[in-house]
PDB file of N, CA and C in Angstrom:
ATOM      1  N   UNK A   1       0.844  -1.156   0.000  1.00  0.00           N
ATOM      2  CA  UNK A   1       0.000   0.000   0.000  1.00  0.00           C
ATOM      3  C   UNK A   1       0.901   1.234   0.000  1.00  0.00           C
ATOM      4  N   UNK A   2       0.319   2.102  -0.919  1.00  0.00           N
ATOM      5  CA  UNK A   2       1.423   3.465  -0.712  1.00  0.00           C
ATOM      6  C   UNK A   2       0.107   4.170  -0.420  1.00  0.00           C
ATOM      7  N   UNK A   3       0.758   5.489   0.401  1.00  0.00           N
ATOM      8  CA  UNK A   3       0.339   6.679   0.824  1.00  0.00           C
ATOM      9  C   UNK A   3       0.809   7.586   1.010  1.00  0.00           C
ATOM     10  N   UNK A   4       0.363   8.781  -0.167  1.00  0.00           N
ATOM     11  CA  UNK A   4       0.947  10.256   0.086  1.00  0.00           C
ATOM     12  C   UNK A   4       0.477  10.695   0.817  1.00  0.00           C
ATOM     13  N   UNK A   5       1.381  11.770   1.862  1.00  0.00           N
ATOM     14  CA  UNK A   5       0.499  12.912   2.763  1.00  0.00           C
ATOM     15  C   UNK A   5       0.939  14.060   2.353  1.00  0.00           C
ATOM     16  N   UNK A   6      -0.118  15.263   2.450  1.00  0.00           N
ATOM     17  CA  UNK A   6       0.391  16.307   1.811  1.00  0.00           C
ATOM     18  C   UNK A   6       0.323  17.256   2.999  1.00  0.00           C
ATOM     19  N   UNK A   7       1.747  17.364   3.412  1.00  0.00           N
ATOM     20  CA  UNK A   7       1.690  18.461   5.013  1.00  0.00           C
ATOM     21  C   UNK A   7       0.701  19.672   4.670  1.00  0.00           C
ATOM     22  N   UNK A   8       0.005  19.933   6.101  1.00  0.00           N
ATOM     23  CA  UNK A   8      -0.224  21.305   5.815  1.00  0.00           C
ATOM     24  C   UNK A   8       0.079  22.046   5.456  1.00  0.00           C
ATOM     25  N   UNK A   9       0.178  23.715   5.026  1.00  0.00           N
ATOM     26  CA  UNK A   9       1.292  24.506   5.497  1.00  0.00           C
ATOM     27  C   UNK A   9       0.717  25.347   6.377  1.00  0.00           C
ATOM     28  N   UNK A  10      -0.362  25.613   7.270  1.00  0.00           N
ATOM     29  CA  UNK A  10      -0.204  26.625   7.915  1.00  0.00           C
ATOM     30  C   UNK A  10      -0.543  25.632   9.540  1.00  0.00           C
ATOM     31  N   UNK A  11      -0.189  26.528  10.639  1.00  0.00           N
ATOM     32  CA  UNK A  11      -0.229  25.439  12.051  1.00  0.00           C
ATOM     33  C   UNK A  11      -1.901  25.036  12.305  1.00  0.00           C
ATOM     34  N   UNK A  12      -2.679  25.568  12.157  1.00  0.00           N
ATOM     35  CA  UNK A  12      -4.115  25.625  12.183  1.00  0.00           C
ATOM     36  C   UNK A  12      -4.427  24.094  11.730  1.00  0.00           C
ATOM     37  N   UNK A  13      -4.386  23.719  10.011  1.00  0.00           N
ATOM     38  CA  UNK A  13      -4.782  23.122   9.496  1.00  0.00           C
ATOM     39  C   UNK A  13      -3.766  21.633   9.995  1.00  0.00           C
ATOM     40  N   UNK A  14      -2.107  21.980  10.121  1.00  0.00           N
ATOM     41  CA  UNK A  14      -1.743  20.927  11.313  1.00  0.00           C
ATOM     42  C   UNK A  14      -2.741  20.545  12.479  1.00  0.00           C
ATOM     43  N   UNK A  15      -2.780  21.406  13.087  1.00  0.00           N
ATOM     44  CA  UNK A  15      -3.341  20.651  14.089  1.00  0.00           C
ATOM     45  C   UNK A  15      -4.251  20.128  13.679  1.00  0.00           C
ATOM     46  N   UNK A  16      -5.592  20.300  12.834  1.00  0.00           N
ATOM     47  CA  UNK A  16      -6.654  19.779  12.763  1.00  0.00           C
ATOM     48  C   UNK A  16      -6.197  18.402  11.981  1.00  0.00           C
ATOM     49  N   UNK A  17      -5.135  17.812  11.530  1.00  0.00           N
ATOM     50  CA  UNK A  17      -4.609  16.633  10.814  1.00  0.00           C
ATOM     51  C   UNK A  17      -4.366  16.053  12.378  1.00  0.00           C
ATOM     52  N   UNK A  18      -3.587  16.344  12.747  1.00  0.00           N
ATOM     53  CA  UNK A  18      -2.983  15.461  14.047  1.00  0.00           C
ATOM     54  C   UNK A  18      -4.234  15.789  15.034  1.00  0.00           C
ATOM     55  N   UNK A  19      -5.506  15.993  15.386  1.00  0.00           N
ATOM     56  CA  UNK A  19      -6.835  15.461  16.093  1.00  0.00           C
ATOM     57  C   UNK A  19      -7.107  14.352  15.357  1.00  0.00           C
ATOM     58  N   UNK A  20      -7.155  14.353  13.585  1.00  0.00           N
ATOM     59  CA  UNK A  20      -7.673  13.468  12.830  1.00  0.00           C
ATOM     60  C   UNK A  20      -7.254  12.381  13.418  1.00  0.00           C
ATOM     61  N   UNK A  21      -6.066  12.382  12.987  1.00  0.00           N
ATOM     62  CA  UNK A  21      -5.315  10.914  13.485  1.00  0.00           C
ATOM     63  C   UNK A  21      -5.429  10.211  14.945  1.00  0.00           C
ATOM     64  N   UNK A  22      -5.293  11.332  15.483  1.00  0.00           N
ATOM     65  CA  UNK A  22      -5.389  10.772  16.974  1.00  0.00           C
ATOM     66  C   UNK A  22      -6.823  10.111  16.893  1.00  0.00           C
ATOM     67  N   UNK A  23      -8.024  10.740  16.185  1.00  0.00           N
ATOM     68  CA  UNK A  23      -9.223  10.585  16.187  1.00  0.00           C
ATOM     69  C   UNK A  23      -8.753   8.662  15.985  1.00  0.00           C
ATOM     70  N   UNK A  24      -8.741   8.743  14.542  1.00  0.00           N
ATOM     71  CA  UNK A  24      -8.605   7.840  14.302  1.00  0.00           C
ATOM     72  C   UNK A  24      -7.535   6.566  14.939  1.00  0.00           C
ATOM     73  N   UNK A  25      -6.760   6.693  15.662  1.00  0.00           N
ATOM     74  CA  UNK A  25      -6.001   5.575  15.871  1.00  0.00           C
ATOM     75  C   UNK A  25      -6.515   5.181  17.186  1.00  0.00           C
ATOM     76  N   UNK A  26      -7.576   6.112  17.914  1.00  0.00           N
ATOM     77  CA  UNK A  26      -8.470   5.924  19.426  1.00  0.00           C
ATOM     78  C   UNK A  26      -9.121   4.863  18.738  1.00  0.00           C
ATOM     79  N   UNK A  27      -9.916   5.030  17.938  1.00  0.00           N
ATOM     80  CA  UNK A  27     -10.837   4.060  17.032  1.00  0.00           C
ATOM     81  C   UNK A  27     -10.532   2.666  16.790  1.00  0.00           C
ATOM     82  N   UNK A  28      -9.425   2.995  15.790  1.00  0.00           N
ATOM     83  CA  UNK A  28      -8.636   1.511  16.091  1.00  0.00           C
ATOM     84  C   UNK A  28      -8.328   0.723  16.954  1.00  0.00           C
ATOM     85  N   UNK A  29      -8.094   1.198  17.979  1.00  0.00           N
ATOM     86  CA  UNK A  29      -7.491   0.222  19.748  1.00  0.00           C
ATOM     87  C   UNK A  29      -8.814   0.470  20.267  1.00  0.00           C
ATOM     88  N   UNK A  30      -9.691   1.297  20.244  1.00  0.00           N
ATOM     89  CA  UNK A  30     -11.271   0.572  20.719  1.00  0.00           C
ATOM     90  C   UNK A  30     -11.135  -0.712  20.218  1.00  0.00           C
ATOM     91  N   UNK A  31     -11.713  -0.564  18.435  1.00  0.00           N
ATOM     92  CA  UNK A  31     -11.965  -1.412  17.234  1.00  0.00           C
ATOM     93  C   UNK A  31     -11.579  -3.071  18.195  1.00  0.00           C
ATOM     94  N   UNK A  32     -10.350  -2.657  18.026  1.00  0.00           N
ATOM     95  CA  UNK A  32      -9.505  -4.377  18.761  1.00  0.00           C
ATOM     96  C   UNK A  32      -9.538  -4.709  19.859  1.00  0.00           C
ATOM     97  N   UNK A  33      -9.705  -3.700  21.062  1.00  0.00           N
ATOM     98  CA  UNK A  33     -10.131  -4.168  22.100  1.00  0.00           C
ATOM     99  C   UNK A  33     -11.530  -5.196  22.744  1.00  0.00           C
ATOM    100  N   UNK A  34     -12.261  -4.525  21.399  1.00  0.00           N
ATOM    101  CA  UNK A  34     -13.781  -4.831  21.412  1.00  0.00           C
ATOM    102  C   UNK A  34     -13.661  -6.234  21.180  1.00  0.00           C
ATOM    103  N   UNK A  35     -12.820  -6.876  20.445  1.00  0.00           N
ATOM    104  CA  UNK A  35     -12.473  -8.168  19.244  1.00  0.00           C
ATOM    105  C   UNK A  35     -12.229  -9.076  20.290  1.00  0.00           C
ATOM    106  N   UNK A  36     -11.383  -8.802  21.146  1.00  0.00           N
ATOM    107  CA  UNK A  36     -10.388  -9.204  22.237  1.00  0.00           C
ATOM    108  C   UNK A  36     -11.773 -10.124  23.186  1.00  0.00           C
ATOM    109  N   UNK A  37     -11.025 -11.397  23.184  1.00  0.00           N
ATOM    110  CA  UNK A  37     -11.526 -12.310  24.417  1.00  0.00           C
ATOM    111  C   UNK A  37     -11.317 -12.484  25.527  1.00  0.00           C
ATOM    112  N   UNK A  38     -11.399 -11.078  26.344  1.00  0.00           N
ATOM    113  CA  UNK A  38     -10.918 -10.985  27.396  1.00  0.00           C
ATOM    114  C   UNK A  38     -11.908 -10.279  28.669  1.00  0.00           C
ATOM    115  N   UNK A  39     -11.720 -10.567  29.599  1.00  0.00           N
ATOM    116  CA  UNK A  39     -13.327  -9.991  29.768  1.00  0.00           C
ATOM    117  C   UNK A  39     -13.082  -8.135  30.456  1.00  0.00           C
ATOM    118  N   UNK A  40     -14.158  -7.398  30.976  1.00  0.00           N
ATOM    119  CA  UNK A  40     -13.953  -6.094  30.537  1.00  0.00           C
ATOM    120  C   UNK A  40     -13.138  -6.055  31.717  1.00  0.00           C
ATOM    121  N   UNK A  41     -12.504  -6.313  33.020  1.00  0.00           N
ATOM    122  CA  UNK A  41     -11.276  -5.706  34.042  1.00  0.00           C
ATOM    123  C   UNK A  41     -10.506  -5.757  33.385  1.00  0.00           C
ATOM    124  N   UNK A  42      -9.872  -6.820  32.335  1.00  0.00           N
ATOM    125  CA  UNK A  42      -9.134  -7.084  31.711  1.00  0.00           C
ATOM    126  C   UNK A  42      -8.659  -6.032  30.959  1.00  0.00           C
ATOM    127  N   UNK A  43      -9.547  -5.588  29.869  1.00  0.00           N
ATOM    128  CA  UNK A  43      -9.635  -4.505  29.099  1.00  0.00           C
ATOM    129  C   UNK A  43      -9.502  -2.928  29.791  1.00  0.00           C
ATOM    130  N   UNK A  44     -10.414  -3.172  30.696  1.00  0.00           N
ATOM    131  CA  UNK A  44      -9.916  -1.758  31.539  1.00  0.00           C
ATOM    132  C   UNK A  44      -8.544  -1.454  31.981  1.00  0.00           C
ATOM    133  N   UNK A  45      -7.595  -2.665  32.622  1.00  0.00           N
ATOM    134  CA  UNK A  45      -6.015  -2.625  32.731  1.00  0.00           C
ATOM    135  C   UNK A  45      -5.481  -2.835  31.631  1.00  0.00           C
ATOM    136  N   UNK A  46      -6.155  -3.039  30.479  1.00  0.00           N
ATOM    137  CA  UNK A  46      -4.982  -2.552  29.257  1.00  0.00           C
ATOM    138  C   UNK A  46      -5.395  -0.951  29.050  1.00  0.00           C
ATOM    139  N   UNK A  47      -6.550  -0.590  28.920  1.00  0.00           N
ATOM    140  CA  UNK A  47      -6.827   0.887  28.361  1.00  0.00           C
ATOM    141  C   UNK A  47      -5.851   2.186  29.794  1.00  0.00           C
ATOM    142  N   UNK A  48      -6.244   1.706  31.206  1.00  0.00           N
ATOM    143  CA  UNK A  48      -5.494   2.299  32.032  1.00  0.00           C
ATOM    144  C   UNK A  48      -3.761   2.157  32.166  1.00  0.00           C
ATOM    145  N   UNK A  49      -3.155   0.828  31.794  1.00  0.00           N
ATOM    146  CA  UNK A  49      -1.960   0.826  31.847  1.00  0.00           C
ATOM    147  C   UNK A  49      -1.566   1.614  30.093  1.00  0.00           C
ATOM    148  N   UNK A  50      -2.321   1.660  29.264  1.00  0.00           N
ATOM    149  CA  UNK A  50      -1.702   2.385  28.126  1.00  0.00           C
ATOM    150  C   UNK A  50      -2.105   4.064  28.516  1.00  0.00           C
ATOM    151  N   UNK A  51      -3.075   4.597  29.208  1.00  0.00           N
ATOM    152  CA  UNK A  51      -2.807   5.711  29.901  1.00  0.00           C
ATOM    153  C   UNK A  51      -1.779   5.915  30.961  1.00  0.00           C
ATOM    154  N   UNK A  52      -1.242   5.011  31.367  1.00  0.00           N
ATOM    155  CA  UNK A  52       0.063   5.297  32.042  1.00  0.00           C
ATOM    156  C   UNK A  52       0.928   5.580  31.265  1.00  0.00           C
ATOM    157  N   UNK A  53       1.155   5.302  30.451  1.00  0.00           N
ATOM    158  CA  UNK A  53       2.685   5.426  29.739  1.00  0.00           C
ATOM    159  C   UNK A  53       2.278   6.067  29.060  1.00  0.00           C
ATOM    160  N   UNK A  54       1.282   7.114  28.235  1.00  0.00           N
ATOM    161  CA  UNK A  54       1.342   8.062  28.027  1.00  0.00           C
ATOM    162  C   UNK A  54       1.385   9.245  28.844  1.00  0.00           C
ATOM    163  N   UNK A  55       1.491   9.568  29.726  1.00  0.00           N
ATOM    164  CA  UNK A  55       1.526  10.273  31.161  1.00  0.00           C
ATOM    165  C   UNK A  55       3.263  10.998  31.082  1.00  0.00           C
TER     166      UNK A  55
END
């Protein structure tokens, strides 16, 4: 798969790319968490220990 990105150029329209993404990659690790056979404490100490290490 290829993919061009075409930077912004002004900081405004940056930022509103990098919410996108963030938007989107929250989505994704929902997406798989949801998939996951694990039951929800489980899931809650992965979603809280990956808020740790972003900290």
């Amino acid at each position: 798969m290829e993919v061009i990105v075409h930077c912004p150029a002004d900081k405004h329209s940056l930022n509103t790319l990098c919410e996108q993404i963030a938007t989107q990659h929250g989505e994704f690790v929902y997406s798989y968490l949801t998939r996951l056979d694990l039951s929800t404490e489980q899931k809650v100490t992965i979603i809280e220990g990956i808020e740790n290490m972003l900290k």
